[in-house]
Protein backbone atom coordinates (compact mmCIF):
# COMPACT_ATOMS: atom_id res chain seq x y z
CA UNK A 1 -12.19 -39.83 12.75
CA UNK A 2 -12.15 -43.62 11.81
CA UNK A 3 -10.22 -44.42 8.32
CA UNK A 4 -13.36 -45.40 6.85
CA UNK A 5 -14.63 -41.51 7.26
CA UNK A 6 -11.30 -40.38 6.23
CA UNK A 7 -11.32 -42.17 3.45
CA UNK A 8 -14.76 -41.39 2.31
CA UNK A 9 -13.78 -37.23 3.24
CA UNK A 10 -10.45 -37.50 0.86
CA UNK A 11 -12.26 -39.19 -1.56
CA UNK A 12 -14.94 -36.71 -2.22
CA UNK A 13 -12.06 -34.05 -2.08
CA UNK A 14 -10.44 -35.63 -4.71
CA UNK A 15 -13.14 -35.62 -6.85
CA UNK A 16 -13.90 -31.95 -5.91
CA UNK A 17 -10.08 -30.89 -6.93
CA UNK A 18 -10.50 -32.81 -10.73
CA UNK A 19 -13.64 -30.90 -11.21
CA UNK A 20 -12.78 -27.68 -10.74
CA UNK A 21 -8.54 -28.37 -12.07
CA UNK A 22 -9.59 -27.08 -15.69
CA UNK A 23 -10.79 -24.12 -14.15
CA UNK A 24 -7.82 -23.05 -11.88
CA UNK A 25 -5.50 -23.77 -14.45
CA UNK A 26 -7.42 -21.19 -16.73
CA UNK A 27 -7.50 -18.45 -13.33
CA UNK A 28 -4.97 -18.90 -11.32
CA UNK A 29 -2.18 -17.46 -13.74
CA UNK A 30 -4.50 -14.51 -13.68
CA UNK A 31 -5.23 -14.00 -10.75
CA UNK A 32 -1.47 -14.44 -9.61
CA UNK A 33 -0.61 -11.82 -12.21
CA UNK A 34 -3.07 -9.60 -10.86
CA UNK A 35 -1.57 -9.80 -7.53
CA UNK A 36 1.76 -8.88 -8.71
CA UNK A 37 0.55 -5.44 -9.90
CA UNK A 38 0.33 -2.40 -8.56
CA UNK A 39 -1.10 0.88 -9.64
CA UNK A 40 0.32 3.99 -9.37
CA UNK A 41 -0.76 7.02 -6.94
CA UNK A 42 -1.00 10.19 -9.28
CA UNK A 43 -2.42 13.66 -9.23
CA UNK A 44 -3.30 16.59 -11.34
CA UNK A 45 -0.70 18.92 -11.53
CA UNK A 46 -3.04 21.90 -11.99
CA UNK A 47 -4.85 21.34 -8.37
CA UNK A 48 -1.56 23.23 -7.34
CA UNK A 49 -1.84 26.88 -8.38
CA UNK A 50 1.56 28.83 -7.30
CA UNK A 51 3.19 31.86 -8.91
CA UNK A 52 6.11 29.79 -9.87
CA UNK A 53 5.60 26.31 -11.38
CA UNK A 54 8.32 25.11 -9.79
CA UNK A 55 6.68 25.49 -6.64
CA UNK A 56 3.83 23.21 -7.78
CA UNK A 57 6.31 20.43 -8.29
CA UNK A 58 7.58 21.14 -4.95
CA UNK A 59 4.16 20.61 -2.94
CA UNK A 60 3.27 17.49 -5.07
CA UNK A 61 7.04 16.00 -4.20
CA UNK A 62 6.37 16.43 -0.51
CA UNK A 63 3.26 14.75 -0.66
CA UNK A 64 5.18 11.53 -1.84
CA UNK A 65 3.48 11.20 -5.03
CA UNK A 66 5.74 10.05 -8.16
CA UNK A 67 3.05 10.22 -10.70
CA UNK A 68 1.18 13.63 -12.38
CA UNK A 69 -0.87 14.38 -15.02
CA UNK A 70 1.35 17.25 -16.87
CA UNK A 71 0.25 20.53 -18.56
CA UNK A 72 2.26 23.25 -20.18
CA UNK A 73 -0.91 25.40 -18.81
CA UNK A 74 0.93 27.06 -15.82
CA UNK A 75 4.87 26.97 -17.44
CA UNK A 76 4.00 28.84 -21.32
CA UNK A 77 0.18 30.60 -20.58
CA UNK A 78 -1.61 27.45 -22.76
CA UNK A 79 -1.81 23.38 -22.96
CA UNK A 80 -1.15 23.26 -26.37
CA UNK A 81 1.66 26.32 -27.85
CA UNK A 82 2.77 26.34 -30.98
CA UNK A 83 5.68 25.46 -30.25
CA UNK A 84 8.09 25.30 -27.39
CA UNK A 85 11.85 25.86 -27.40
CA UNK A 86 14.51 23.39 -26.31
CA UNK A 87 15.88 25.22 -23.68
CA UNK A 88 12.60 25.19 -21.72
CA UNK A 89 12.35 21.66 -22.27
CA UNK A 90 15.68 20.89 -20.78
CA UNK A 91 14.38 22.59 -17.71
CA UNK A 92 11.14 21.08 -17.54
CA UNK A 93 12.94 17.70 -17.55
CA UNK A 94 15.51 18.65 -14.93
CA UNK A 95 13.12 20.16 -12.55
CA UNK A 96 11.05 16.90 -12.90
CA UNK A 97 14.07 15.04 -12.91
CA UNK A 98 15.05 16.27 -9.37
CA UNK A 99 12.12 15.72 -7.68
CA UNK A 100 11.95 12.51 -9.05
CA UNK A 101 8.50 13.01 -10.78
CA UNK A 102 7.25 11.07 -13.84
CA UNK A 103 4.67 11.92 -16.25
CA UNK A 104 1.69 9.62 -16.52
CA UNK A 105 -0.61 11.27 -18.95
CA UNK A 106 0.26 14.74 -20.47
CA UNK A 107 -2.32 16.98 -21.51
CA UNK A 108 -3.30 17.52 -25.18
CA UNK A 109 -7.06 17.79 -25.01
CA UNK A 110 -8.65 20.32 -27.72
CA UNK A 111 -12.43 20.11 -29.16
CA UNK A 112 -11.77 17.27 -31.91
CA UNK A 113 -15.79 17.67 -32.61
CA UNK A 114 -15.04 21.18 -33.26
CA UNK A 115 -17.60 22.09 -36.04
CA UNK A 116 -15.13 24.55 -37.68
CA UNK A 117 -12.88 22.63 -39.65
CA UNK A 118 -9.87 25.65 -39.43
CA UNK A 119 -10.09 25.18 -35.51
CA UNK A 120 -9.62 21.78 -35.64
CA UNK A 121 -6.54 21.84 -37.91
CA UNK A 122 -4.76 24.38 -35.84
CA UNK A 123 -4.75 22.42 -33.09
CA UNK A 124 -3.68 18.86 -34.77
CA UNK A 125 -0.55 21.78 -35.42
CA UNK A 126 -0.29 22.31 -31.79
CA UNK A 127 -1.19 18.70 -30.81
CA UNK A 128 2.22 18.03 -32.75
CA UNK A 129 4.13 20.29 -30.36
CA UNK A 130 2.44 18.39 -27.43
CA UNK A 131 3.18 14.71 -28.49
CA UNK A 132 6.62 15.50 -29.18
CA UNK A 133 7.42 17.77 -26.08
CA UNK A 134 5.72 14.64 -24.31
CA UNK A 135 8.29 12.17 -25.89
CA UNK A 136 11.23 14.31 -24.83
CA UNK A 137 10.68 14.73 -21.09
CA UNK A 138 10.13 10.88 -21.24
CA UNK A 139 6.38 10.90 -20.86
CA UNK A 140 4.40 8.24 -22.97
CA UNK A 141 0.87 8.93 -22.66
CA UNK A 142 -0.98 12.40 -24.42
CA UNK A 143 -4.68 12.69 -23.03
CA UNK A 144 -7.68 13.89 -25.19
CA UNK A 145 -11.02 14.37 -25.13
CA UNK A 146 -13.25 13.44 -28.38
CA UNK A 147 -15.15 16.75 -28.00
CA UNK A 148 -18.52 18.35 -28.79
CA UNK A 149 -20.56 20.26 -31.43
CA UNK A 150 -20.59 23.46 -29.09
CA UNK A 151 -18.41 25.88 -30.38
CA UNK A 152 -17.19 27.45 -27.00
CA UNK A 153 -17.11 24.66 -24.47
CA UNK A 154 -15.46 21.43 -25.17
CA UNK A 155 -16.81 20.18 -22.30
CA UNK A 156 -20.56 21.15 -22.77
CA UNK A 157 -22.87 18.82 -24.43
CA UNK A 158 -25.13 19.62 -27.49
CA UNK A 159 -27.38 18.01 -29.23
CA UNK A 160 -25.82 17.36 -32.63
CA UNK A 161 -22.73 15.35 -30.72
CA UNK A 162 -25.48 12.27 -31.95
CA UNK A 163 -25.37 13.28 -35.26
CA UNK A 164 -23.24 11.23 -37.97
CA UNK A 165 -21.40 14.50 -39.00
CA UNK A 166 -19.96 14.82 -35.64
CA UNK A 167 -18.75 11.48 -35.61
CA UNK A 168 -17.10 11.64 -38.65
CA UNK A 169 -15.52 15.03 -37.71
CA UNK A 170 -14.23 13.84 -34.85
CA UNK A 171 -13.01 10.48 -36.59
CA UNK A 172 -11.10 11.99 -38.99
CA UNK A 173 -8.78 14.71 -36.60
CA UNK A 174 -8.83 11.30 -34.65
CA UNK A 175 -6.77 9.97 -37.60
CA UNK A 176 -4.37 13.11 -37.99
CA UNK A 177 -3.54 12.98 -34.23
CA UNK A 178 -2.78 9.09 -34.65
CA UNK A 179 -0.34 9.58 -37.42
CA UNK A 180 0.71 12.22 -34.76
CA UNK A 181 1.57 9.40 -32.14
CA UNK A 182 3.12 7.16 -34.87
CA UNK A 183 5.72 10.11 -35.69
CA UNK A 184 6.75 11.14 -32.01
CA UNK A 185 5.88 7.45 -30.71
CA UNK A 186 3.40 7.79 -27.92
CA UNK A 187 0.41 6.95 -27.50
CA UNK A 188 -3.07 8.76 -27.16
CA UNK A 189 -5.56 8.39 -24.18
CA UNK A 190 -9.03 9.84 -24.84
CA UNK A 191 -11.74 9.58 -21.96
CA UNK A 192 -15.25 9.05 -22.32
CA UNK A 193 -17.26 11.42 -21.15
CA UNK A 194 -21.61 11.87 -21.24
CA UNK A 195 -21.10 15.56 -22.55
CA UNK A 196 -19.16 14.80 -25.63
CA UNK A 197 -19.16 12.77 -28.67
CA UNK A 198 -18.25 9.33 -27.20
CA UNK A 199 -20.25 9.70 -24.07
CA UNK A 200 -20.21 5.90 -23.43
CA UNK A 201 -17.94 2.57 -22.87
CA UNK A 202 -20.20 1.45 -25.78
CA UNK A 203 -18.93 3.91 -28.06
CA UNK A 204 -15.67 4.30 -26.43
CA UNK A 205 -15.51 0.58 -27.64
CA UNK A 206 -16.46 1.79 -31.14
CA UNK A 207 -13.99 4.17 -31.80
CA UNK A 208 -10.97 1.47 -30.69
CA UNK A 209 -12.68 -1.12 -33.52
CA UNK A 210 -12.88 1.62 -35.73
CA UNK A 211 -8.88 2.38 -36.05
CA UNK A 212 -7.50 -0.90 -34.27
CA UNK A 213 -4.23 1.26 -33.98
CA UNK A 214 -1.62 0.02 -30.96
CA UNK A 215 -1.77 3.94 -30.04
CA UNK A 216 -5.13 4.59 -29.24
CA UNK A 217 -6.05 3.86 -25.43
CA UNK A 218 -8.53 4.81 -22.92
CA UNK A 219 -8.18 6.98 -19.72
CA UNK A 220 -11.39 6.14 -17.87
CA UNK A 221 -13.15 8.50 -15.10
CA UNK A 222 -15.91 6.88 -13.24
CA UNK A 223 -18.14 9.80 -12.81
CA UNK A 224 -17.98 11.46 -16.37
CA UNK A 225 -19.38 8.02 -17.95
CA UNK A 226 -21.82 8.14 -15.61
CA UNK A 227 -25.60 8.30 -17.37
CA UNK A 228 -27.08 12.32 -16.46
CA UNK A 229 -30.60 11.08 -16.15
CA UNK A 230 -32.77 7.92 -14.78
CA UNK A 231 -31.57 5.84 -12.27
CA UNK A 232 -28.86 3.23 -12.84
CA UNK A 233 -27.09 0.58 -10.87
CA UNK A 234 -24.11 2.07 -10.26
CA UNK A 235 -21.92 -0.62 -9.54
CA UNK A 236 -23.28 -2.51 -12.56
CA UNK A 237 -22.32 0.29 -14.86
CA UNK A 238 -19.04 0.41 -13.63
CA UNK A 239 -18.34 -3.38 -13.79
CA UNK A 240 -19.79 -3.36 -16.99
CA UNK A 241 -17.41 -0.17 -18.36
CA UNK A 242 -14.05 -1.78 -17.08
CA UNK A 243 -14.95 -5.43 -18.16
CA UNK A 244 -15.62 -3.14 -22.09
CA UNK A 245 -12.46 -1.01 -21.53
CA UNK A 246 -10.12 -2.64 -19.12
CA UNK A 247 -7.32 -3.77 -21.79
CA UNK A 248 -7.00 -0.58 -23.52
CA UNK A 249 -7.16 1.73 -20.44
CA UNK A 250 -3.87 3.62 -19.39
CA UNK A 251 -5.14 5.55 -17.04
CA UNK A 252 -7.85 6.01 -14.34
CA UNK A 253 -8.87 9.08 -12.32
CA UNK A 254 -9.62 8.98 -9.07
CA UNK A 255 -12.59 11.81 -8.26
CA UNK A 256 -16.37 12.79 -7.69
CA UNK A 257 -18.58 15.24 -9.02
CA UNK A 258 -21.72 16.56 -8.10
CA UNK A 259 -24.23 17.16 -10.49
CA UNK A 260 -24.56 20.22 -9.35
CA UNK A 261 -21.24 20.98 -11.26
CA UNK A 262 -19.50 20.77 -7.05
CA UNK A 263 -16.54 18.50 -6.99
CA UNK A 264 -15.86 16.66 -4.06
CA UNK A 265 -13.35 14.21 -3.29
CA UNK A 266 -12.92 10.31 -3.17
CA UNK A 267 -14.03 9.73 0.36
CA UNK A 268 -17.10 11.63 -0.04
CA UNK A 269 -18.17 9.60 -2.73
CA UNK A 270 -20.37 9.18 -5.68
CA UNK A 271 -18.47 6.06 -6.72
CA UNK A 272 -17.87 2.81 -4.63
CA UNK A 273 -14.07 3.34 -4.64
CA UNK A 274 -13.65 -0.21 -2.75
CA UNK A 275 -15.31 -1.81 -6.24
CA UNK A 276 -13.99 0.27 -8.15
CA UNK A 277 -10.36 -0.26 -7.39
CA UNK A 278 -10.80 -4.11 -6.90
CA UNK A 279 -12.55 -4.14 -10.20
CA UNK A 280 -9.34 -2.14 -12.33
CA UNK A 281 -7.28 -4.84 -10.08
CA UNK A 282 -9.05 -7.88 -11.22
CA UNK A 283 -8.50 -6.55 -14.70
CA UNK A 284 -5.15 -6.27 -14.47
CA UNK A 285 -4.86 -2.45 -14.17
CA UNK A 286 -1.15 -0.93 -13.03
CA UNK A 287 -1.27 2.38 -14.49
CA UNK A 288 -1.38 5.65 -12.73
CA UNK A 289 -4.67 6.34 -10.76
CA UNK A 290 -4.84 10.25 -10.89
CA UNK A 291 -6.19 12.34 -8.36
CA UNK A 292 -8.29 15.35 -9.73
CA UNK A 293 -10.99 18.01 -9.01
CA UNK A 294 -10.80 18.35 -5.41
CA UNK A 295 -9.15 20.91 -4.06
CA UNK A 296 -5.75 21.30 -2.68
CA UNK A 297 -5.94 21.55 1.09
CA UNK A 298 -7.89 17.88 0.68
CA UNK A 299 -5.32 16.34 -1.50
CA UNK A 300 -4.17 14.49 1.68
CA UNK A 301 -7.53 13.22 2.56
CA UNK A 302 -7.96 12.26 -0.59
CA UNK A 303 -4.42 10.18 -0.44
CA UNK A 304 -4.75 9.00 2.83
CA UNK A 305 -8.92 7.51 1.69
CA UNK A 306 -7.35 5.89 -1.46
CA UNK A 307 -4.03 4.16 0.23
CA UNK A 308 -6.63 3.11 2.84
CA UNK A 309 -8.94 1.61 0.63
CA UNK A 310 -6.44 -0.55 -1.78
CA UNK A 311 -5.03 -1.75 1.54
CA UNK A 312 -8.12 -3.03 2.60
CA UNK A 313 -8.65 -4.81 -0.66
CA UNK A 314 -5.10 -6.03 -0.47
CA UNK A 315 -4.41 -3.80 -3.76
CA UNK A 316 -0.74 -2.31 -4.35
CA UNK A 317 -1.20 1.20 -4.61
CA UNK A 318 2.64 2.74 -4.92
């Protein structure tokens, strides 16, 4: 190349870099941060049924997973007692302890839509037992649900979950359970879901202007704020719910469900799980990732498509 090309070629690369300099210096701290991170492999605890608890900790261990979503379910008969005694506490934490699992979200979800106004009170009382059973076996994160109108199913939808009542139900225990979190000093996680009252990242959004409060966060699931009817763009949605949510979310699950009410696993998917991962990446996601509804003789599938996926996007996935 003769020096007059060459210096014509550096030239117009030196104009190039000035143009675009404001722009990397805005990015590239991001993006290098983003690089840094990784997320953390998790997995429902209740996916392992076993006569002895213990023995659930014990499969999840030996799959090399660090990270679980917790519930008192299988150890005391229900997620939320009224109350639980120290010395089963001390042996929740040791048998944790030695199998060198941590808690990334710990379950707490009751029907805070409830439209009976005694239900809902009794369990902010047991929601206190929760938070500060969390706190003491060194878990941070309690997950809830913002609930529904239907009495017998927090998980069904009903029509009057549109209604301003409902909101305002639900707003109010909202407020109980976050003087909750102040008092035992964790924070609460409640997922969006189309069957209950906050049944988008719109009004997911909402609810975190409404209170502002440090404690309030977002678990996100991309299949339950999935529209139920018309078609959608799926991958649009989903960029558009984690560009909403991203800095509040604390945790992400990792599953598919059928609308037939089937689950089936990441791998056979519903969700791009390439875009989706690269997405919670790009937006500076390291929290747990949490493996749930599939069942357990897939687990290993399941960990095997999602280890194989962040590698291929160059994603830590620990």
């Amino acid at each position: 190349m003769s020096r007059l090309r060459m210096g014509l070629l550096l030239s117009v690369l030196g104009e190039y870099f000035f143009s675009v300099w404001p722009q990397l210096q805005v990015e590239s701290p991001r993006l290098l941060q983003a690089a840094k991170k990784a997320m953390k492999l998790g997995v429902f605890m209740k996916i392992f049924v076993r006569p002895r608890w213990q023995d659930s900790l014990d499969v999840i261990a030996e799959l090399r997973i660090g990270w679980i979503h917790f519930t008192l379910q299988p150890i005391l008969g229900e997620a939320l007692p009224q109350e639980v005694d120290a010395r089963t506490i001390d042996q929740i934490h040791r048998e944790l302890s030695a199998r060198d699992l941590r808690i990334a979200t710990f379950s707490g979800t009751f029907n805070m839509a409830h439209p009976d106004e005694g239900y809902r009170g009794e369990y902010l009382r047991r929601l206190a037992t929760v938070c500060s059973v969390c706190r003491d076996l060194g878990g941070t994160a309690v997950a809830l649900c913002s609930g529904t109108r239907d009495r017998h199913d927090m998980w069904k939808a009903h029509p009057d979950n549109q209604t301003p009542q409902a909101w305002d139900d639900m707003s109010r225990t909202m407020e109980q359970a976050l003087s909750l979190a102040d008092r035992y000093q964790v924070i609460l996680a409640f997922e969006p879901e189309t069957n209950n009252v906050v049944d988008s990242p719109q009004k997911a959004q909402r609810l975190l202007e409404q209170f502002q409060h440090p404690r309030l966060r977002v678990i996100l699931d991309p299949v339950n704020i999935l529209p139920e009817a018309g078609p959608i763009d799926r991958n649009h949605f989903l960029e558009e719910a984690i560009k909403l949510l991203a800095p509040s979310v604390v945790a992400a699950h990792a599953k598919d469900v059928v609308r037939t009410g089937m689950a089936t696993g990441p791998g056979k998917p519903l969700v791009n799980y390439s875009r989706y991962l690269r997405l919670l990446h790009d937006h500076g996601f390291d929290g747990p990732l949490l493996i749930h509804s599939v069942a357990e003789d897939d687990v290993p599938r399941v960990i095997a498509f999602l280890r194989g996926t962040a590698a291929e996007q160059k994603i830590n996935l620990e």
